[in-house]
C-alpha atoms as a PDB file:
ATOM      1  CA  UNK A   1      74.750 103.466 195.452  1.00  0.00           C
ATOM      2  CA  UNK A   2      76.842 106.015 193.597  1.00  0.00           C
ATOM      3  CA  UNK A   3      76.360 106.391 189.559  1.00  0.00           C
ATOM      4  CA  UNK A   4      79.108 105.546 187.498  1.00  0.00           C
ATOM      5  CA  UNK A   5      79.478 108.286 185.228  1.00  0.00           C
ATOM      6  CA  UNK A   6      82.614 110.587 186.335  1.00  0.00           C
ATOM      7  CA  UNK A   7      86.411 109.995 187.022  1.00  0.00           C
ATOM      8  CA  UNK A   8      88.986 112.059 187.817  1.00  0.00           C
ATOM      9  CA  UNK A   9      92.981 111.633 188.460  1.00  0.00           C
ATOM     10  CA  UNK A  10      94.771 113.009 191.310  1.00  0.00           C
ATOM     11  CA  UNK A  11      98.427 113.142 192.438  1.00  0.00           C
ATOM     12  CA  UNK A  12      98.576 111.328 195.534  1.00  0.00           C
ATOM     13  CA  UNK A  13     102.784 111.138 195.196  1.00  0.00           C
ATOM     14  CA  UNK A  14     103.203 111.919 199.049  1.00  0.00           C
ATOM     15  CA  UNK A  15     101.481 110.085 201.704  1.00  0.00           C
ATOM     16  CA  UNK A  16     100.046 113.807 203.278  1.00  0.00           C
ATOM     17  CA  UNK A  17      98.040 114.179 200.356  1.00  0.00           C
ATOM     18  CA  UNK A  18      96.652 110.478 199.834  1.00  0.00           C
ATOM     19  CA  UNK A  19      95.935 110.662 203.712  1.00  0.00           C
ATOM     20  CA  UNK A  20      93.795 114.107 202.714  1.00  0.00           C
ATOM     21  CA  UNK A  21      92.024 112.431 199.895  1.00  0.00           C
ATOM     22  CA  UNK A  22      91.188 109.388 202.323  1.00  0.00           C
ATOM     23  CA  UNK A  23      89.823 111.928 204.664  1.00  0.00           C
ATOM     24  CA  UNK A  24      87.639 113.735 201.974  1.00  0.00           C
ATOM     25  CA  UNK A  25      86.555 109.939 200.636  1.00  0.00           C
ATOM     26  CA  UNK A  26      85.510 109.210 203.638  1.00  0.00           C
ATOM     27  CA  UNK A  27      83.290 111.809 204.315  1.00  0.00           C
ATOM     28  CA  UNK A  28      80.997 110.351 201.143  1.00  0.00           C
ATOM     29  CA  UNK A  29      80.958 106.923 201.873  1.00  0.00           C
ATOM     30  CA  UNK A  30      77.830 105.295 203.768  1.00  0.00           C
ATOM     31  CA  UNK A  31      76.772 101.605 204.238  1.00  0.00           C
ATOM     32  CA  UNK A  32      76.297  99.429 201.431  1.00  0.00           C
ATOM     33  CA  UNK A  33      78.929 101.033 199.220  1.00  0.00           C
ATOM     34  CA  UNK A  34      81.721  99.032 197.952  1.00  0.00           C
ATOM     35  CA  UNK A  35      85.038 100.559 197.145  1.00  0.00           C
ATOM     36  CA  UNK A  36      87.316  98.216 194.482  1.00  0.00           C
ATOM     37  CA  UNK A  37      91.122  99.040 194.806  1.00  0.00           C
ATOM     38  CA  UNK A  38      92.853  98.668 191.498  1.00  0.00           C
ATOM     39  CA  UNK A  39      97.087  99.004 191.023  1.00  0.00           C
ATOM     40  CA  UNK A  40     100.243  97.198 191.323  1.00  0.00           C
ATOM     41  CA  UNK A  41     101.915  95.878 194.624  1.00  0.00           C
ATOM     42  CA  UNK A  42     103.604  98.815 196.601  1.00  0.00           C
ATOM     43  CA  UNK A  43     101.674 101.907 194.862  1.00  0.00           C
ATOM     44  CA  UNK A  44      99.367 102.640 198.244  1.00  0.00           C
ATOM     45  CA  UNK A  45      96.174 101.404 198.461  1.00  0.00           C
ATOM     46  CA  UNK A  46      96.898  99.670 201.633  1.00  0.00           C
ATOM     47  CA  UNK A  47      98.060 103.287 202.577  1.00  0.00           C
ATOM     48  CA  UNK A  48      94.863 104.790 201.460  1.00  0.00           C
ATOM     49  CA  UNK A  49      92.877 102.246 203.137  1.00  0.00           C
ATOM     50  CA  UNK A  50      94.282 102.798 206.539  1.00  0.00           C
ATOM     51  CA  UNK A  51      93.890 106.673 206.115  1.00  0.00           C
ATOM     52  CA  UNK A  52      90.456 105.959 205.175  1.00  0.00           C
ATOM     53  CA  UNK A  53      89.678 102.915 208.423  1.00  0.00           C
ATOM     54  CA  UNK A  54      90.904 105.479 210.769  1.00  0.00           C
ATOM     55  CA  UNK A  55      89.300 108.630 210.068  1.00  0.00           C
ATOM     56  CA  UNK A  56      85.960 107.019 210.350  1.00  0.00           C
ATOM     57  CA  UNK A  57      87.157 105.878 213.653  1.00  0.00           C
ATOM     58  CA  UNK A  58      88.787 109.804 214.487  1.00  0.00           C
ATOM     59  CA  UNK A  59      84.825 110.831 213.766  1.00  0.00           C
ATOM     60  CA  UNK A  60      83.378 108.638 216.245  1.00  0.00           C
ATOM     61  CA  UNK A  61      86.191 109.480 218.601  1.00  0.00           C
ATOM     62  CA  UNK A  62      87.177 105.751 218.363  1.00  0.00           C
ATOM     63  CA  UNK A  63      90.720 104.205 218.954  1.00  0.00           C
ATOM     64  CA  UNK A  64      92.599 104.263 216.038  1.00  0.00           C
ATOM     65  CA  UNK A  65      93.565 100.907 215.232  1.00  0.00           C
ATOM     66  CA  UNK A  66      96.509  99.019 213.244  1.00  0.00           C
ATOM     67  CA  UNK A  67      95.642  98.628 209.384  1.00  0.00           C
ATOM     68  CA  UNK A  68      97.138  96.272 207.700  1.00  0.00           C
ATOM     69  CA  UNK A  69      96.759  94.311 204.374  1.00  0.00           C
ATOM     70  CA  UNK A  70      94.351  91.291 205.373  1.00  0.00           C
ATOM     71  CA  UNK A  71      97.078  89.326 202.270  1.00  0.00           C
ATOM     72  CA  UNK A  72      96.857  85.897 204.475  1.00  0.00           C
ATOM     73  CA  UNK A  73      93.576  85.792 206.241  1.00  0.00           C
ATOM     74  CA  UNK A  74      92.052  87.524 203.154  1.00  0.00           C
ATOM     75  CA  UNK A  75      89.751  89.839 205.843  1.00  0.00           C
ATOM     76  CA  UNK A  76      89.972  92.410 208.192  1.00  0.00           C
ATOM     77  CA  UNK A  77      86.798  93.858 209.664  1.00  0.00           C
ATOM     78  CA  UNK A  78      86.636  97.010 211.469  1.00  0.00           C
ATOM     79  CA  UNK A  79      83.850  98.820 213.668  1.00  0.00           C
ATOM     80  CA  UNK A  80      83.696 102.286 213.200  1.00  0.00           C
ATOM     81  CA  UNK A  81      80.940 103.073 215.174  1.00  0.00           C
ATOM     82  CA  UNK A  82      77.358 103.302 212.839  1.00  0.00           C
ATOM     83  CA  UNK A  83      78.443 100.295 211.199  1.00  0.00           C
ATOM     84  CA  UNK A  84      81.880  97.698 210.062  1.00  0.00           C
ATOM     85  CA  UNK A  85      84.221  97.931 207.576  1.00  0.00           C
ATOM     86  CA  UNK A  86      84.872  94.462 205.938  1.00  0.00           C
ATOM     87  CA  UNK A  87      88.943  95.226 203.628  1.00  0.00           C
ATOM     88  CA  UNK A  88      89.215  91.670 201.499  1.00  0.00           C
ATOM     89  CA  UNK A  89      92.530  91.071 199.784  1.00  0.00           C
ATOM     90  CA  UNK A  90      92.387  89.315 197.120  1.00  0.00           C
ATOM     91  CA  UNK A  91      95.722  89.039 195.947  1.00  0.00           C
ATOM     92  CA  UNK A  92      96.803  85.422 197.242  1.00  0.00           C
ATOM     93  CA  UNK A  93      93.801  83.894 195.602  1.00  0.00           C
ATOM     94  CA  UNK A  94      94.522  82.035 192.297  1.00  0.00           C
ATOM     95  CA  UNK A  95      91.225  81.856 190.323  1.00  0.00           C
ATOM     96  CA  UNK A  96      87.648  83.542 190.506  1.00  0.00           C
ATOM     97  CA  UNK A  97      85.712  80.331 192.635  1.00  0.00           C
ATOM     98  CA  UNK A  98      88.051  80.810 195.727  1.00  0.00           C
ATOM     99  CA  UNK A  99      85.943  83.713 196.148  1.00  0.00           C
ATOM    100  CA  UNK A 100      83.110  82.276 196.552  1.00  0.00           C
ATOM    101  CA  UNK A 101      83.697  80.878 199.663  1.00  0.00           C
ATOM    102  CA  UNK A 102      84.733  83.594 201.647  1.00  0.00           C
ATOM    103  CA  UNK A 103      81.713  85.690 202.643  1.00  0.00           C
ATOM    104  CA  UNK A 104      82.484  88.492 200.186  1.00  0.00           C
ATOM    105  CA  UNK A 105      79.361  90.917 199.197  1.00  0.00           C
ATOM    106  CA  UNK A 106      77.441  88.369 201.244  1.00  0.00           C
ATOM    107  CA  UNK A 107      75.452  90.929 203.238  1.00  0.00           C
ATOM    108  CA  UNK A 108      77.063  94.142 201.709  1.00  0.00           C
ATOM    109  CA  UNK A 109      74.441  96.840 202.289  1.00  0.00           C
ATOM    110  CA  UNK A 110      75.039  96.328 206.270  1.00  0.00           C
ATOM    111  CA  UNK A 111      78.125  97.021 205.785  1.00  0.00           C
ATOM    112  CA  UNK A 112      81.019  98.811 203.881  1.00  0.00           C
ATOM    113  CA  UNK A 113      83.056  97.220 201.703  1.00  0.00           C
ATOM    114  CA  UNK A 114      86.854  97.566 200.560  1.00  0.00           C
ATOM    115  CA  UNK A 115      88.137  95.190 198.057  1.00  0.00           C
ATOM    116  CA  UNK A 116      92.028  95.225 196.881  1.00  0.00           C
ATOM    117  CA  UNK A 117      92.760  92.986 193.731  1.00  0.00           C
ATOM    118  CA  UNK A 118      89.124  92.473 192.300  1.00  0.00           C
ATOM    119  CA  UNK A 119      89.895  91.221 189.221  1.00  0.00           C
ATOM    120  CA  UNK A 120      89.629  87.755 191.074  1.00  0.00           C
ATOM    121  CA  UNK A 121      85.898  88.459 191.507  1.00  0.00           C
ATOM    122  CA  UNK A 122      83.944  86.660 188.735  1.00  0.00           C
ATOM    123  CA  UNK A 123      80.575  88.360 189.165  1.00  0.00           C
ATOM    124  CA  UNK A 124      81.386  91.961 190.165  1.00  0.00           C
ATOM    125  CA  UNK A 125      77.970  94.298 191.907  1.00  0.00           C
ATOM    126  CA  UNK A 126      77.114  96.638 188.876  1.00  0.00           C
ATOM    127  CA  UNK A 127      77.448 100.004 190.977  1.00  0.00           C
ATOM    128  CA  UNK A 128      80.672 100.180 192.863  1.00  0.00           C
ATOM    129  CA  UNK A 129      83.100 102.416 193.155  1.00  0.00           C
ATOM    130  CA  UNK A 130      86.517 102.084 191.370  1.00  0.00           C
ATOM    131  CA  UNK A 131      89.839 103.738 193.204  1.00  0.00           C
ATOM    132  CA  UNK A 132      92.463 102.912 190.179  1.00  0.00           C
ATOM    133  CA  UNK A 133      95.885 103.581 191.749  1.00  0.00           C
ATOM    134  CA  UNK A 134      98.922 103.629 189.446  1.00  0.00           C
ATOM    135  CA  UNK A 135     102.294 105.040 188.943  1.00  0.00           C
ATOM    136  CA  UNK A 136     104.047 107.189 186.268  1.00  0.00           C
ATOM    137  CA  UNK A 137     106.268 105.953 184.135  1.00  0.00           C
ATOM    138  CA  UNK A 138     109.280 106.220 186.454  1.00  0.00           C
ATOM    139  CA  UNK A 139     107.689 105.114 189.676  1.00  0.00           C
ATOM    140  CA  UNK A 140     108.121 108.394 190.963  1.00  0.00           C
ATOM    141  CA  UNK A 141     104.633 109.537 191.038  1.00  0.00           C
ATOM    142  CA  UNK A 142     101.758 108.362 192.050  1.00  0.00           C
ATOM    143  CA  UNK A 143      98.175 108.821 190.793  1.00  0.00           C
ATOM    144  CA  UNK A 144      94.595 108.390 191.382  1.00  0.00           C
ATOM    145  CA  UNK A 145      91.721 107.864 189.467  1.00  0.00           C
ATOM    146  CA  UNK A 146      88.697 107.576 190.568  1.00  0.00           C
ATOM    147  CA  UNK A 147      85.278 106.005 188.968  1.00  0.00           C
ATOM    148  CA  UNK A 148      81.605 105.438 190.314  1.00  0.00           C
ATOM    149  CA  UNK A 149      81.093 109.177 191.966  1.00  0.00           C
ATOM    150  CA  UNK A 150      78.570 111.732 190.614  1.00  0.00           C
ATOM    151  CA  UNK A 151      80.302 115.284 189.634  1.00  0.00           C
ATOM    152  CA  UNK A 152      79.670 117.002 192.553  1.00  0.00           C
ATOM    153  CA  UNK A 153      81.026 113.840 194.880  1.00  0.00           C
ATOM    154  CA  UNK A 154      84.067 113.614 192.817  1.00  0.00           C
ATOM    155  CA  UNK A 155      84.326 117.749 192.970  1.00  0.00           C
ATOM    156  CA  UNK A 156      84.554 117.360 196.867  1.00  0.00           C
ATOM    157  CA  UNK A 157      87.604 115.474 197.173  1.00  0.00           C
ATOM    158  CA  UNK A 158      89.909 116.850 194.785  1.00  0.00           C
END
């Protein structure tokens, strides 16, 4: 697991570049990691997700598949080859014990996790990885910040 101990915000205001910090995240992510999405409907984590789902499959030289926002069914899982990708959304859920029965974190270090809207999560894993994705103060940019990557992790995908 990663150490929490740096952050960092990035403009991610057009899709090219949040599709190029995707591609850089991915390259640092392994098993057993679990990535929390943070930020209002509409600001892109969905976007970033799917960036993220299919460039592991692009390295494997997998089919690139459709990535949408698992809102009703809660989960999507994905192979990408060395292992799955489990994205929960959370959103739909109205209080922290509808998470319990779900399967979430159940057998996390098999796989790798991607969690939109866990503030629904009562009892959150200690060393995760926090993408914080909000807008300016006229919704014309967006921004990233990232928490739960060491300096020289956080240094490779700005």
């Amino acid at each position: 697991m990663h150490i929490a101990t740096n952050s960092g915000k990035i403009e991610i205001s057009l899709e090219v570049k949040t599709a190029e910090i995707a591609k850089k995240f991915s390259k640092i992510l392994k098993k057993g990691d679990i990535v929390f999405f943070h930020g209002e409907i509409g600001v892109g984590k969905t976007t970033f997700i799917r960036h993220l789902i299919n460039n592991f499959q692009k390295k494997k030289d997998l089919k690139l598949t459709e990535v949408t926002s698992p809102t009703f069914n809660l989960v999507n899982e994905y192979d990408v080859g060395d292992f799955l990708i489990q994205h929960y959304d959370l959103f739909r859920l109205k209080n922290t014990n509808e998470t319990k029965n779900i399967g979430l974190l159940e057998n996390y270090k098999e796989i790798l996790t991607l969690v939109e809207w866990p503030e629904r999560i009562e009892k959150k894993p200690i060393n995760t990885i926090d993408l914080i994705f909000e807008y300016d103060e006229g919704v014309e940019k967006r921004f990233l910040t990232i928490h739960g990557l060491g300096k020289e992790e956080l240094n490779e995908i700005r």
